[in-house]
Protein backbone atom coordinates (compact mmCIF):
# COMPACT_ATOMS: atom_id res chain seq x y z
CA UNK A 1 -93.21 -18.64 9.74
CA UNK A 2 -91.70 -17.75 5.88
CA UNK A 3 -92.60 -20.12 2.59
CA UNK A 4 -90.59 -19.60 -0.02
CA UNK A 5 -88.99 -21.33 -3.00
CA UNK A 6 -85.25 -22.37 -2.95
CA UNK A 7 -85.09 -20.20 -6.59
CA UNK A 8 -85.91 -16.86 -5.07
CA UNK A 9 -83.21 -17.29 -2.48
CA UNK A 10 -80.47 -15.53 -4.36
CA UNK A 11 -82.92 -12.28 -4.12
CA UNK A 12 -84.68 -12.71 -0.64
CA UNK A 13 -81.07 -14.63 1.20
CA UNK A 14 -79.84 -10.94 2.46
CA UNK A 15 -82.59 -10.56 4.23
CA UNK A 16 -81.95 -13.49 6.33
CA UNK A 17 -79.66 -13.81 9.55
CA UNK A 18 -76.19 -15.75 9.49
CA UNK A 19 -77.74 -19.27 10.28
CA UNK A 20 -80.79 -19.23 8.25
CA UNK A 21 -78.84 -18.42 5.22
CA UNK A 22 -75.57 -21.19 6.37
CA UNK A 23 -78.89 -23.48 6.41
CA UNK A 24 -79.90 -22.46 2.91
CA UNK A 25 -76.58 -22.34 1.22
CA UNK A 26 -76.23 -25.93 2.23
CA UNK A 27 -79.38 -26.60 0.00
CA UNK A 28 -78.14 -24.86 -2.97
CA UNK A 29 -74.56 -26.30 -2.88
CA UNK A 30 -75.58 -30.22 -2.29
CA UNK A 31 -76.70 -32.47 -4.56
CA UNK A 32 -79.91 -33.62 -2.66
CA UNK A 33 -81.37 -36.14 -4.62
CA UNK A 34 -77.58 -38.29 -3.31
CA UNK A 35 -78.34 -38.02 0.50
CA UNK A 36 -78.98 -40.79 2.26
CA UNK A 37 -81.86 -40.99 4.82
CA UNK A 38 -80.87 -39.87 8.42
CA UNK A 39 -79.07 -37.41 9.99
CA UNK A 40 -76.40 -34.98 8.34
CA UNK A 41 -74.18 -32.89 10.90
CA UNK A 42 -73.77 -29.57 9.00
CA UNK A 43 -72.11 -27.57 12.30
CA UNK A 44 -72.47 -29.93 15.03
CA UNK A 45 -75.71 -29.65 17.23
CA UNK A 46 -76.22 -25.79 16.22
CA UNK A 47 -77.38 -26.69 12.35
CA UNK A 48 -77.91 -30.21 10.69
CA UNK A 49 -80.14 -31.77 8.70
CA UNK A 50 -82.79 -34.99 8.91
CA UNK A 51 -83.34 -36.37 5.21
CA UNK A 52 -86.49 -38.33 5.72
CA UNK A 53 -88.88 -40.10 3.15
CA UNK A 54 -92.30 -40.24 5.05
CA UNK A 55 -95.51 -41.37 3.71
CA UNK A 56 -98.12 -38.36 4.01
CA UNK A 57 -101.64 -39.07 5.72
CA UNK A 58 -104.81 -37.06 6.22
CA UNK A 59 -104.45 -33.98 8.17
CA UNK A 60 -106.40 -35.13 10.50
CA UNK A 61 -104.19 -38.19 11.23
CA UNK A 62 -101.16 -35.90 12.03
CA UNK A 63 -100.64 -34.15 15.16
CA UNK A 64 -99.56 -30.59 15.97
CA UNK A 65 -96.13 -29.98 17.13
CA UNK A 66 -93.88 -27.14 18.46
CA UNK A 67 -90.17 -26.65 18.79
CA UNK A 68 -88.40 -24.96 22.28
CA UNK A 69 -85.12 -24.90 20.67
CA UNK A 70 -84.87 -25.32 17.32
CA UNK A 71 -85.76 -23.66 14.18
CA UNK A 72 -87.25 -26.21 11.11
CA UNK A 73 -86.84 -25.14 7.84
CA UNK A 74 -88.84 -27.82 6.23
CA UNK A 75 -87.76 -27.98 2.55
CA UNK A 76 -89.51 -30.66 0.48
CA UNK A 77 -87.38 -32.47 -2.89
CA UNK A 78 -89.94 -34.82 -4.24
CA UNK A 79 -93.84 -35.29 -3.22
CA UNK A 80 -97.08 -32.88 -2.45
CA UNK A 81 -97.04 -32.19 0.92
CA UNK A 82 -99.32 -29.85 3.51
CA UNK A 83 -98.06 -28.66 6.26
CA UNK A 84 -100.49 -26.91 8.86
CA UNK A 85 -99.31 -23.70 10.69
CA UNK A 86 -101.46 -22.30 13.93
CA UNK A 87 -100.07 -19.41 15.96
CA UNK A 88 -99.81 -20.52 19.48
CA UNK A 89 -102.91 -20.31 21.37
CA UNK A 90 -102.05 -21.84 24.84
CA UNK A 91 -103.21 -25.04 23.26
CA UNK A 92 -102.68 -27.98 25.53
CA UNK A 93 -99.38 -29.75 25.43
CA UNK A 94 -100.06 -33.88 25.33
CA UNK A 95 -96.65 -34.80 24.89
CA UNK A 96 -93.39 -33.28 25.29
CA UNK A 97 -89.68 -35.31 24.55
CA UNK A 98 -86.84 -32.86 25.84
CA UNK A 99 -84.38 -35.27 24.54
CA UNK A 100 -85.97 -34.32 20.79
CA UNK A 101 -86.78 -30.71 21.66
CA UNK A 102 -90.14 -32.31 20.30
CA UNK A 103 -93.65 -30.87 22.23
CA UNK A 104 -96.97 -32.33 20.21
CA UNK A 105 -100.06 -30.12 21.04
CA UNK A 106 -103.73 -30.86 20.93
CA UNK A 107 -106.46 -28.83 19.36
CA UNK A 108 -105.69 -25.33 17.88
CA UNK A 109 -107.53 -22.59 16.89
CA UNK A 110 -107.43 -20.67 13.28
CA UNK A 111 -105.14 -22.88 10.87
CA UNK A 112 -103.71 -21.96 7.74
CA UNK A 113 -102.27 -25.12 5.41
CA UNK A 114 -99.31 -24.54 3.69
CA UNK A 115 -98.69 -26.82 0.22
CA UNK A 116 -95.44 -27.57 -1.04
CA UNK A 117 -94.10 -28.56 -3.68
CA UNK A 118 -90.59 -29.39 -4.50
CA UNK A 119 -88.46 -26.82 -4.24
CA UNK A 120 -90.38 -24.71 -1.63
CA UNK A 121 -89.70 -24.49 2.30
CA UNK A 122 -91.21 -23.25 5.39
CA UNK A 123 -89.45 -22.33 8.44
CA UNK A 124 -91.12 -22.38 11.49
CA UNK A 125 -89.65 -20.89 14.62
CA UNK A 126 -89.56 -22.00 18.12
CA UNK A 127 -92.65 -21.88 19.61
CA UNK A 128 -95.00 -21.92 16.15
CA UNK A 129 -97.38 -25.01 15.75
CA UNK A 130 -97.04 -26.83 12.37
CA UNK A 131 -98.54 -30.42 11.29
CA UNK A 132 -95.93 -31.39 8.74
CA UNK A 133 -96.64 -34.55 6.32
CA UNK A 134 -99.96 -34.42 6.00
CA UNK A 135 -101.19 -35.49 2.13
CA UNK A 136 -102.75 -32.61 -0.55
CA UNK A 137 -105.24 -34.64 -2.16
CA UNK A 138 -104.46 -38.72 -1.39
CA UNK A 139 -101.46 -40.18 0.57
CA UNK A 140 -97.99 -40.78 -1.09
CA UNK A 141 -94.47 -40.91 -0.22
CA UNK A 142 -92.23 -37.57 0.15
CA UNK A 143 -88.81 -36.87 0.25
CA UNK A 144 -87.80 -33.95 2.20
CA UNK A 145 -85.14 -32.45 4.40
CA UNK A 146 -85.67 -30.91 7.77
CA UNK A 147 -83.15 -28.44 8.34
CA UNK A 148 -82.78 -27.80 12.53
CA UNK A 149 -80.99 -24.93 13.45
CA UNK A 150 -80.07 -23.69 17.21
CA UNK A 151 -80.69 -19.78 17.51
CA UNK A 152 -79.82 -19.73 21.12
């Protein structure tokens, strides 16, 4: 897992590999607030994007979830928003959609929460739990842009 802020990136982007900063440079070269809602092929199936506007809840309304193939980089444009992050325990997987390299896991052990603000990402690699859109303080509406990039 890395949080960072999409200002530093001109310092901390070397230390980054090929697709991670192709993902990034995408953010710094696009006007974001334009995008519509939905998907956005960047290079085919190995890196796009999913602009979503999602109405947070309470953490505990928001399930875990874990990635076989892809790599999120999470990066949030307007809104609060927590995101959990658990190392992988050998929690129990509940549900698992191969179709949306999507596996949704039930309890976890130590948790560490993650706020964003605009501006800031987090990039969670295959196999890390995360509980994205969950509120900071009360629910609202966030605009954000999950970035999904294929390291195999």
């Amino acid at each position: 897992m890395i949080l960072g802020h999409l200002d530093r990136w001109p310092l901390e982007g070397e230390a980054y590999g090929t697709s991670i900063r192709q993902a990034m440079d995408f953010l710094k070269n696009t006007d974001l607030a334009a995008l519509p809602v939905g998907k956005i092929s960047i290079d085919g199936e190995r890196l796009f994007a999913m602009v979503q506007e999602v109405q947070t809840e309470r953490e505990q309304e928001r399930r875990w979830e874990s990635h076989q193939r892809y790599t999120d980089i999470q990066f949030l444009i307007a809104g609060d928003e927590m995101i959990g992050f658990a190392e992988s325990d050998g929690s129990t997987i509940e549900e698992q959609h191969d179709d949306r390299d999507l596996l949704f896991h039930g309890k976890t052990g130590a948790v560490t929460n993650l706020i964003l603000k605009p501006g800031m990402y987090a990039v969670f690699f295959p196999g890390e739990l995360h509980r994205p859109c969950c509120a900071v303080s009360a629910a609202g509406v966030i605009r954000k842009i999950v970035l999904k990039i294929d390291l195999n």
